[in-house]
Structure formats: C-alpha cells, structure tokens
Protein backbone atom coordinates (compact mmCIF):
# COMPACT_ATOMS: atom_id res chain seq x y z
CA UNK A 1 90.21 120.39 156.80
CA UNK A 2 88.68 121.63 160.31
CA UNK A 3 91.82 120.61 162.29
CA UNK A 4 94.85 123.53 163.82
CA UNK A 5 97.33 121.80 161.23
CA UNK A 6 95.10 122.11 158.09
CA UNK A 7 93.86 125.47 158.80
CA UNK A 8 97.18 126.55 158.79
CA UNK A 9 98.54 125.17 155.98
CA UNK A 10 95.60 126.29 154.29
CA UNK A 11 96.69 129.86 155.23
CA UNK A 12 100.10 129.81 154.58
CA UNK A 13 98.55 128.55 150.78
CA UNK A 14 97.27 131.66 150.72
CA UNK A 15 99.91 133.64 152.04
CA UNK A 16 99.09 134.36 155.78
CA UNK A 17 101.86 132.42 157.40
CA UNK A 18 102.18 132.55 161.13
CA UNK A 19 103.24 135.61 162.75
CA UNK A 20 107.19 135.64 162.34
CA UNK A 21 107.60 136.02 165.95
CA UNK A 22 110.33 133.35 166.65
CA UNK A 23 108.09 131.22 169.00
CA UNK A 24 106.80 127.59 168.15
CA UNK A 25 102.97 126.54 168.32
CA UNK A 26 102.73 122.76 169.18
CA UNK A 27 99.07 121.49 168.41
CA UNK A 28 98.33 118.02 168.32
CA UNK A 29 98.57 115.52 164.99
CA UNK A 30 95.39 115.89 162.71
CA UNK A 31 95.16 111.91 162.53
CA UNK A 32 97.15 108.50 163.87
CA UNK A 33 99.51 108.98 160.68
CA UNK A 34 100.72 112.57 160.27
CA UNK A 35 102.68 113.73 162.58
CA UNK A 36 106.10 116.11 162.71
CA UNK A 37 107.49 120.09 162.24
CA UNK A 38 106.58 122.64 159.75
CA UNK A 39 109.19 125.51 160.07
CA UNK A 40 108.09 128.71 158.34
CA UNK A 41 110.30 132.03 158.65
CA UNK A 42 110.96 132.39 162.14
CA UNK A 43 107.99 130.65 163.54
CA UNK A 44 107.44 126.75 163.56
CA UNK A 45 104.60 123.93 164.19
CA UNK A 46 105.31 120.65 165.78
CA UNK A 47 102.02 118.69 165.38
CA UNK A 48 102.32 115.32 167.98
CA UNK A 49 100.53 114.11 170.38
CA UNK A 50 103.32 114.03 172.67
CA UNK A 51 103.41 116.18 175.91
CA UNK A 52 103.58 119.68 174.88
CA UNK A 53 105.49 121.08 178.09
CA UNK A 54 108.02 117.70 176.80
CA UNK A 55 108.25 119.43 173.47
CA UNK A 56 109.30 123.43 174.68
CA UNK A 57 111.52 121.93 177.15
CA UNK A 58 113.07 119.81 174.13
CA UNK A 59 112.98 122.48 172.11
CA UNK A 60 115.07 125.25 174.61
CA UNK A 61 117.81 122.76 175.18
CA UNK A 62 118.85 122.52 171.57
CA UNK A 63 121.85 123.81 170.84
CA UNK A 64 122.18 126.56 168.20
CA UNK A 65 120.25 129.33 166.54
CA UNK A 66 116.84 129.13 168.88
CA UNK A 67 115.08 130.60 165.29
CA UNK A 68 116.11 126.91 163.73
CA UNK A 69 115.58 124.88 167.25
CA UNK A 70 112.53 122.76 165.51
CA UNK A 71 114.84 121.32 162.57
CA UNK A 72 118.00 120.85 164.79
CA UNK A 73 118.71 117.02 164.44
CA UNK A 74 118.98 116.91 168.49
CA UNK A 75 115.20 117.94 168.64
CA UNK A 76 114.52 115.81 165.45
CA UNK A 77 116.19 112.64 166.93
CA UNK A 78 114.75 113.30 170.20
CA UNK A 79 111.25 113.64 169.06
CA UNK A 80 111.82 110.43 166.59
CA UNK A 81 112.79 108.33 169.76
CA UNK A 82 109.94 109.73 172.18
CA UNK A 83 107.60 109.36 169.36
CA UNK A 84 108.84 105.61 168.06
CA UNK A 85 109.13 106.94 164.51
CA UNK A 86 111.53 107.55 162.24
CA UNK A 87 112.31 110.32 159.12
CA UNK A 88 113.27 110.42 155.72
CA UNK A 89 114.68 113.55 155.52
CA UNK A 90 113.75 117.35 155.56
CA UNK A 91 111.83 118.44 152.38
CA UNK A 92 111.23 122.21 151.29
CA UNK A 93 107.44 122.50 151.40
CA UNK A 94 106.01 123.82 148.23
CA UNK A 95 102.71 124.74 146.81
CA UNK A 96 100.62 125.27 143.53
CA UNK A 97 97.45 127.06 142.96
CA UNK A 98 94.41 124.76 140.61
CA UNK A 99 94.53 125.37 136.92
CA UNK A 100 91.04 124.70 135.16
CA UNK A 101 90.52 122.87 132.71
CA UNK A 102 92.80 119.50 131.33
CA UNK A 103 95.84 118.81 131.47
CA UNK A 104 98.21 119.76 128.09
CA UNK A 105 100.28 116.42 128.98
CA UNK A 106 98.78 113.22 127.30
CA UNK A 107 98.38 110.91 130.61
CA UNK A 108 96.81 107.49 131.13
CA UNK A 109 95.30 106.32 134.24
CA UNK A 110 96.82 103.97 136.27
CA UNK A 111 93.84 101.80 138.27
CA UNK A 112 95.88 98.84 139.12
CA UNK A 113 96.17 98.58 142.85
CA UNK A 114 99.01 96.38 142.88
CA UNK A 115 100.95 99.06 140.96
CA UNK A 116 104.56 99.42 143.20
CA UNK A 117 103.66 103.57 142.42
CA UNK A 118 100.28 103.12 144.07
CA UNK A 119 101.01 100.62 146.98
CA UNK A 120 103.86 103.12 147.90
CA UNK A 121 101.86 105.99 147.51
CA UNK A 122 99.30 104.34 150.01
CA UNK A 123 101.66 103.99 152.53
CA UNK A 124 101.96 107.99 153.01
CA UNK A 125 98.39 109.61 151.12
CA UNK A 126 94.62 108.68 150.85
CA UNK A 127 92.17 108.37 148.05
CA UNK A 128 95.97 108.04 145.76
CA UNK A 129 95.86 108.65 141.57
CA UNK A 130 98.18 107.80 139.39
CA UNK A 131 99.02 108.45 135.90
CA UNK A 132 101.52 107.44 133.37
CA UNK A 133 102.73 109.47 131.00
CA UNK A 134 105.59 108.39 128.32
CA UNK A 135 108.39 108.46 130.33
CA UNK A 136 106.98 109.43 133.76
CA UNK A 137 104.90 109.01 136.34
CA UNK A 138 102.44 111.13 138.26
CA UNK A 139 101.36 110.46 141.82
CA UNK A 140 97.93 112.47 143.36
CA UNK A 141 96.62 111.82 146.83
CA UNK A 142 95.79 113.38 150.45
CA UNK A 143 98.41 113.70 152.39
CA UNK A 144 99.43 115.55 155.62
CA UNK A 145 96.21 117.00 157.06
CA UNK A 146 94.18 116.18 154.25
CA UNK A 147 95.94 118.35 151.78
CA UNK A 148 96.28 116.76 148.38
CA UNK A 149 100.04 116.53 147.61
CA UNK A 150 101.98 115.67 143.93
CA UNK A 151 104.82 113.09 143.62
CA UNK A 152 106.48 112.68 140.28
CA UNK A 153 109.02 110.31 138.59
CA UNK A 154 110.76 110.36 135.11
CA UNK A 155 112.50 107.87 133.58
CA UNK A 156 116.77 108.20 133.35
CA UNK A 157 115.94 108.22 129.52
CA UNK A 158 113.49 111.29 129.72
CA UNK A 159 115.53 113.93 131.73
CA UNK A 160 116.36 116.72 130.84
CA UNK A 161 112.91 116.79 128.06
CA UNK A 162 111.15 119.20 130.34
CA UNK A 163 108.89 116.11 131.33
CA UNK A 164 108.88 116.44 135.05
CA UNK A 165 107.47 120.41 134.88
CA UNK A 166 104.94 118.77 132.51
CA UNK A 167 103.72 116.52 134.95
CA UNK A 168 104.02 118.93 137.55
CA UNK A 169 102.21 121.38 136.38
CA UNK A 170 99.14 118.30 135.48
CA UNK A 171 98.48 117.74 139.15
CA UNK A 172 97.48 121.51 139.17
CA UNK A 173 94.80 120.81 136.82
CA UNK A 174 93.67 117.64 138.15
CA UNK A 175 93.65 118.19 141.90
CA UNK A 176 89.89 118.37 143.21
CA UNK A 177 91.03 121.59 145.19
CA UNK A 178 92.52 124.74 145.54
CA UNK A 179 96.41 123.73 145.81
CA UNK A 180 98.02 121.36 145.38
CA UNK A 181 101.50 120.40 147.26
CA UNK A 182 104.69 118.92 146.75
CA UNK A 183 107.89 118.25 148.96
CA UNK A 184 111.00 118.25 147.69
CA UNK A 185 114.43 117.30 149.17
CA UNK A 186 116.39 120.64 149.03
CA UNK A 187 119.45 118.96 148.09
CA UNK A 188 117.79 117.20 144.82
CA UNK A 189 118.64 120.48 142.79
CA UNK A 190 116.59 119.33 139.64
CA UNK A 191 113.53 118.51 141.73
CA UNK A 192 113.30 121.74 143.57
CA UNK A 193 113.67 124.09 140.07
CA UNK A 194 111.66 121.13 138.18
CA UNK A 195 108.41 121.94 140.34
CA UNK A 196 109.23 126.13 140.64
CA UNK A 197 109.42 126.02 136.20
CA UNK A 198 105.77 124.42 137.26
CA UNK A 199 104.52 127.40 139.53
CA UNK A 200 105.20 125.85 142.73
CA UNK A 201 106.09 128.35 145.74
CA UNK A 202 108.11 127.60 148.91
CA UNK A 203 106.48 127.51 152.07
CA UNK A 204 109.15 126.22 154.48
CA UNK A 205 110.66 123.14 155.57
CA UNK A 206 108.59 120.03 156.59
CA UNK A 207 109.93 117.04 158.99
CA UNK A 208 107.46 114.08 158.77
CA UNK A 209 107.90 111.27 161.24
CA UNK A 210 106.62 108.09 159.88
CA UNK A 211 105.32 105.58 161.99
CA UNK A 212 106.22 101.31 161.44
C-alpha cells in the first residue's frame, strides 16, 4: 500500500483524515481498475488519471455547496463520461479494526471458483474469500487500493436473527490486516446499522467508477 490513495485511507483508518480545509487533492488511480472520489468532512480525493487542471475546473463549475462539489451528480456524470465509466451509487465508507483469534460464527469455505458470490466478487476485489454460513454469505478480498474490504448477504429467511452483524464482525477476525472495510449504500438502513452493531466506523462517502 505505497500509493497517495492507500496511504490515505490507511490514515483516515487510523483517524488522521485530511486536513478539513474545504479543498480537493486529485492524485492519480492506484491501478487500471480503481478509480473515483472519497469525500471526507470538508476535504475530498478524486483518484483518476484524467487531467487534473480538467478535474478543478470541473469541480468549480458545479453548482451548489462548493464543500459537496466532488459528490454533485454534475461532477459525477461529468467525470463518468470523460472517464468512459459508469457508477453504482454512492456508498458511506466504513471501517473495522482486526480481532484475533477465530471467528464465534460457524463458517464453511467456499473454494469453488465458479461460485456466482466469487465470480462477482472478482469483478471488483483480488485474492477474493468466501464463506457460507447458514443463512448467509461472507465475501473477503482487496479492493480499492489494496485495502481488504467485507461484503455480506443473508438470506430473506434469516433477517432480522442478528446474522449479518455475525458475519460482519467474522471478516474482522479473518482479514490478514489491520482493518478491514465495508461500503454501504446509505439509503439501505439495515445495512448501514447491521455493520455499526459490528464495530464498523464511518469514514465518508466513496464514488467508484467502474470500468466495462
């Protein structure tokens, strides 16, 4: 994790964000895949490899607050048609410190590679795990920067059991690292208190802009 992007992710993990100073840093995209905005409070990073005098002058002409210029969907849709990518949505950015030791949750493997879980998880993440657990599903692998990021499902029949903070709360103990992250739509309610119950802290926002 030597690149600008990592490095500050891996501060913000620790609690030194970027200085809330209401100006944007644009550095370029730690690999061909990840690229997009990280807004934290009242300072964002746009990581593309796009012309970064292209991206302040973007940037000044959107309309609105200039504190929320990076997540304005003019910027967003003007950045997604420079760029030739498109977005899923904006996530709140979360993250979890490791737990030692195992797991409480009883979870099996999954090493099939035709798995639809781990051929979608390859499509975003690197080196992807996945375990299932009865009535859920738990998704490990490096994602944006190299960070190693958390993506669970639970069955319609298992909501509401407390399974999703249980498989939450896994990935801390089985991520190879210091934190572990997780994005989570902010509308999706259940999602974003399902990974807080775990431990997970918000960072910010996060726009990724997926290439293909």
């Amino acid at each position: 994790m030597g690149d600008e992007v990592a490095r500050i992710l891996a501060g913000a993990a620790y609690g030194r964000f970027p200085p809330p100073d209401g100006t944007t840093t644009i550095v370029g995209q730690p690999n061909p895949r990840d690229a997009g905005v990280l807004a934290f409070t009242a300072h964002s990073v746009v990581f593309t490899d796009e012309d970064p005098a292209w991206v302040g002058a973007t940037l000044a002409a959107a309309s609105g607050d200039p504190l929320a210029a990076s997540m304005n969907p003019g910027f967003l849709s003007a950045l997604m048609a420079r760029t030739g990518r498109h977005m899923n949505t904006i996530d709140l950015l979360t993250v979890a410190d490791h737990r030692p030791g195992p797991p409480e949750l009883e979870l099996d493997e999954i090493e099939d590679p035709d798995h639809p879980r781990v051929v979608r998880a390859m499509k975003f993440r690197d080196d992807v795990r996945v375990w299932s657990a009865d009535g859920g599903v738990l998704v490990l692998g490096r994602g944006v920067a190299g960070r190693w990021e958390a993506a669970i499902e639970v069955d319609l029949e298992a909501r509401g059991s407390g399974l999703g903070a249980r498989l939450a709360d896994a990935a801390r103990h089985l991520v190879p690292d210091a934190h572990v992250w997780a994005q989570q739509s902010p509308g999706n309610a259940r999602s974003v208190r399902t990974f807080q119950q775990a431990g997970y802290r918000p960072i910010g926002s996060e726009a990724l802009l997926v290439a293909g």
